[in-house]
C-alpha atoms as a PDB file:
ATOM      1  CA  UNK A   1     -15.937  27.525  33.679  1.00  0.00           C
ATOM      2  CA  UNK A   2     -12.497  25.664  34.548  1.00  0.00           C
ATOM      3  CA  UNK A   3      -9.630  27.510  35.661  1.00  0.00           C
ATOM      4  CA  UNK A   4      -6.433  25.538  35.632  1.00  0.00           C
ATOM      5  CA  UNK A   5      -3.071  26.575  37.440  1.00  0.00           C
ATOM      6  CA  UNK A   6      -0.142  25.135  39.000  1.00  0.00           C
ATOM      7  CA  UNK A   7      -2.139  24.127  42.198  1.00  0.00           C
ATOM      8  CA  UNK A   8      -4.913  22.403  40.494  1.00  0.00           C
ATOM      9  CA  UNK A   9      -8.065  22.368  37.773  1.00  0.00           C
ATOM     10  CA  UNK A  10     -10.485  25.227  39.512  1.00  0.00           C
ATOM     11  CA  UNK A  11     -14.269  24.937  38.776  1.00  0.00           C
ATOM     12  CA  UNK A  12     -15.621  28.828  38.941  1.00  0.00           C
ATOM     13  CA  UNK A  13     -19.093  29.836  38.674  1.00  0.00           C
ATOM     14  CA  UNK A  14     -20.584  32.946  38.661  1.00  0.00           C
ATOM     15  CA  UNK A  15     -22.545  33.748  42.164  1.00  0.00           C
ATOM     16  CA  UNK A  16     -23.470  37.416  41.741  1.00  0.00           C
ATOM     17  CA  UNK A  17     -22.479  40.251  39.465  1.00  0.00           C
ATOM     18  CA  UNK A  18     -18.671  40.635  39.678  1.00  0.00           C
ATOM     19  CA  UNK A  19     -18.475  37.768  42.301  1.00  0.00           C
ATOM     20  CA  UNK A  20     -17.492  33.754  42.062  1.00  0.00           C
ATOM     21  CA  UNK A  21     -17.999  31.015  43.986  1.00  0.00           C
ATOM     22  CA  UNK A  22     -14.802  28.590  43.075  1.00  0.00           C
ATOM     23  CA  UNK A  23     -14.620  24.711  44.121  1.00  0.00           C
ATOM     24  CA  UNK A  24     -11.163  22.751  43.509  1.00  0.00           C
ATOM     25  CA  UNK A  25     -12.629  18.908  42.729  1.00  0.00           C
ATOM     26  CA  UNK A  26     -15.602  17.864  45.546  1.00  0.00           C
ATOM     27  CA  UNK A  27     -13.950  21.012  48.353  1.00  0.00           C
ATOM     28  CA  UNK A  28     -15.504  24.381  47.638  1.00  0.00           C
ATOM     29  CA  UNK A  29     -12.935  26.833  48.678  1.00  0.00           C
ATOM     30  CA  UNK A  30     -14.545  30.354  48.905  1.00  0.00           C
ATOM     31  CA  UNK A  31     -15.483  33.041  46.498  1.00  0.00           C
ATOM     32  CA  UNK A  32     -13.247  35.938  43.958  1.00  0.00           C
ATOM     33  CA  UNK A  33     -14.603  39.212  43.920  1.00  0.00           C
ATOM     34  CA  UNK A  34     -13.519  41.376  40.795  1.00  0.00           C
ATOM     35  CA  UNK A  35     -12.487  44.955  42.367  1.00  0.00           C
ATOM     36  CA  UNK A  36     -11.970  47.049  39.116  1.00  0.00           C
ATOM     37  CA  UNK A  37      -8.900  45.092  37.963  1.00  0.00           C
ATOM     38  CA  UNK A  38      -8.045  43.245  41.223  1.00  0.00           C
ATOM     39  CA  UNK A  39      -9.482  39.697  41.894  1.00  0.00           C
ATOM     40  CA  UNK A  40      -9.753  39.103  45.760  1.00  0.00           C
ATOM     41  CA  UNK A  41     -10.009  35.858  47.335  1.00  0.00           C
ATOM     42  CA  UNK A  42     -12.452  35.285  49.913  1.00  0.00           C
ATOM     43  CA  UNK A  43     -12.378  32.051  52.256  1.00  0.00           C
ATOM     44  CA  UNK A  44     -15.572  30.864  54.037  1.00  0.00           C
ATOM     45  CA  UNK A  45     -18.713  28.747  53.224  1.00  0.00           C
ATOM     46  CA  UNK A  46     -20.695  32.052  53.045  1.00  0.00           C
ATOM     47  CA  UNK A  47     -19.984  35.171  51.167  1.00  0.00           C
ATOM     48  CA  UNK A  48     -21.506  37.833  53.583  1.00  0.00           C
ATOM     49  CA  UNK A  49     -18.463  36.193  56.178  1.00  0.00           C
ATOM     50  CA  UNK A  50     -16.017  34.568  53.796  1.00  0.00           C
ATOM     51  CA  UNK A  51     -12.479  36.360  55.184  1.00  0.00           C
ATOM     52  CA  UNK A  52     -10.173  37.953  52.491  1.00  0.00           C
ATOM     53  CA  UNK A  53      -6.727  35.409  51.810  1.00  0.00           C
ATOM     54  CA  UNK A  54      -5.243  37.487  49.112  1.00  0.00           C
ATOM     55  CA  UNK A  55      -5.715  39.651  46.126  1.00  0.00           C
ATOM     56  CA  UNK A  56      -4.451  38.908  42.578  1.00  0.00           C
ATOM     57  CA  UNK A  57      -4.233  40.068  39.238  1.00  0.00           C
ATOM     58  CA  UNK A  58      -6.414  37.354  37.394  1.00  0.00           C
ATOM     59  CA  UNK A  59      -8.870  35.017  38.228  1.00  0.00           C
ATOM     60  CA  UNK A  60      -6.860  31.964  38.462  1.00  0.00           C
ATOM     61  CA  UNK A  61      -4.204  33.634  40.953  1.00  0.00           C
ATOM     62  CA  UNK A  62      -6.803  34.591  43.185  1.00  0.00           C
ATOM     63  CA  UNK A  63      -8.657  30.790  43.275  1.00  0.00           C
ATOM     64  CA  UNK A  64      -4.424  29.689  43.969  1.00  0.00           C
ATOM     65  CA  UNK A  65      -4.803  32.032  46.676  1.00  0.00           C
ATOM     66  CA  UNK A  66      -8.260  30.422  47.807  1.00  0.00           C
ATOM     67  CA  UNK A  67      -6.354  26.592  47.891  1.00  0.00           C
ATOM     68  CA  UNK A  68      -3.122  28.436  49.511  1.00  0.00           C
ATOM     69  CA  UNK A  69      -5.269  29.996  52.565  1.00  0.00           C
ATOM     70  CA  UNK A  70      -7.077  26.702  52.948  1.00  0.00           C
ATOM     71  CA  UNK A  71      -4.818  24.680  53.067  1.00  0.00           C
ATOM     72  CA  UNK A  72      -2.104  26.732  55.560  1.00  0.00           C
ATOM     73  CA  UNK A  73      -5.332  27.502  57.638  1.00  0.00           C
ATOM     74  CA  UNK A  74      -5.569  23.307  57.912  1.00  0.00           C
ATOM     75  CA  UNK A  75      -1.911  23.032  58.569  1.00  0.00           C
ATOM     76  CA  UNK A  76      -2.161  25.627  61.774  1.00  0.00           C
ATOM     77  CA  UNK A  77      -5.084  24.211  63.054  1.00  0.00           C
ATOM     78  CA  UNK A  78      -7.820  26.869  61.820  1.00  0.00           C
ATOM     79  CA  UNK A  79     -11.005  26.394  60.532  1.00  0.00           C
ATOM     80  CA  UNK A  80     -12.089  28.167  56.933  1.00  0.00           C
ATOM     81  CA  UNK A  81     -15.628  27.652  57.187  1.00  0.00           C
ATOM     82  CA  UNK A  82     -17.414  30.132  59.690  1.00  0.00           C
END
């Protein structure tokens, strides 16, 4: 599915029950895990490591929170990928 937002067009795809894996053009950005009715975003290449960057109310907010970790993790010199 597409996800679109102020930050961008978000492709999300379903990785396990109640979790998404969620890519923003060619750069995968991490997953969203549904917890009851909070979405979490989790940065990282790989879900048992990924490193929570925010929680949200909808699906969309949390994959804004998966570009807005990323990309203040790049500006301060951190990796997101483990």
């Amino acid at each position: 599915m597409t996800l679109v937002s102020e930050t961008g067009s978000y492709t999300v795809e379903r990785f396990a029950n109640g979790v998404y894996r969620v890519s923003l053009g060619a750069s995968f950005l991490g997953f969203v895990e549904r917890a009851g009715g909070i979405y979490v975003a989790l940065a990282g290449e790989r879900y048992d490591i990924a490193v929570e960057v925010g929680q949200a109310h909808s699906l969309a907010s949390a994959a804004s929170a998966l570009y807005d970790g990323r990309r203040t993790a790049t500006q301060i010199g951190l990796s997101t990928v483990a």
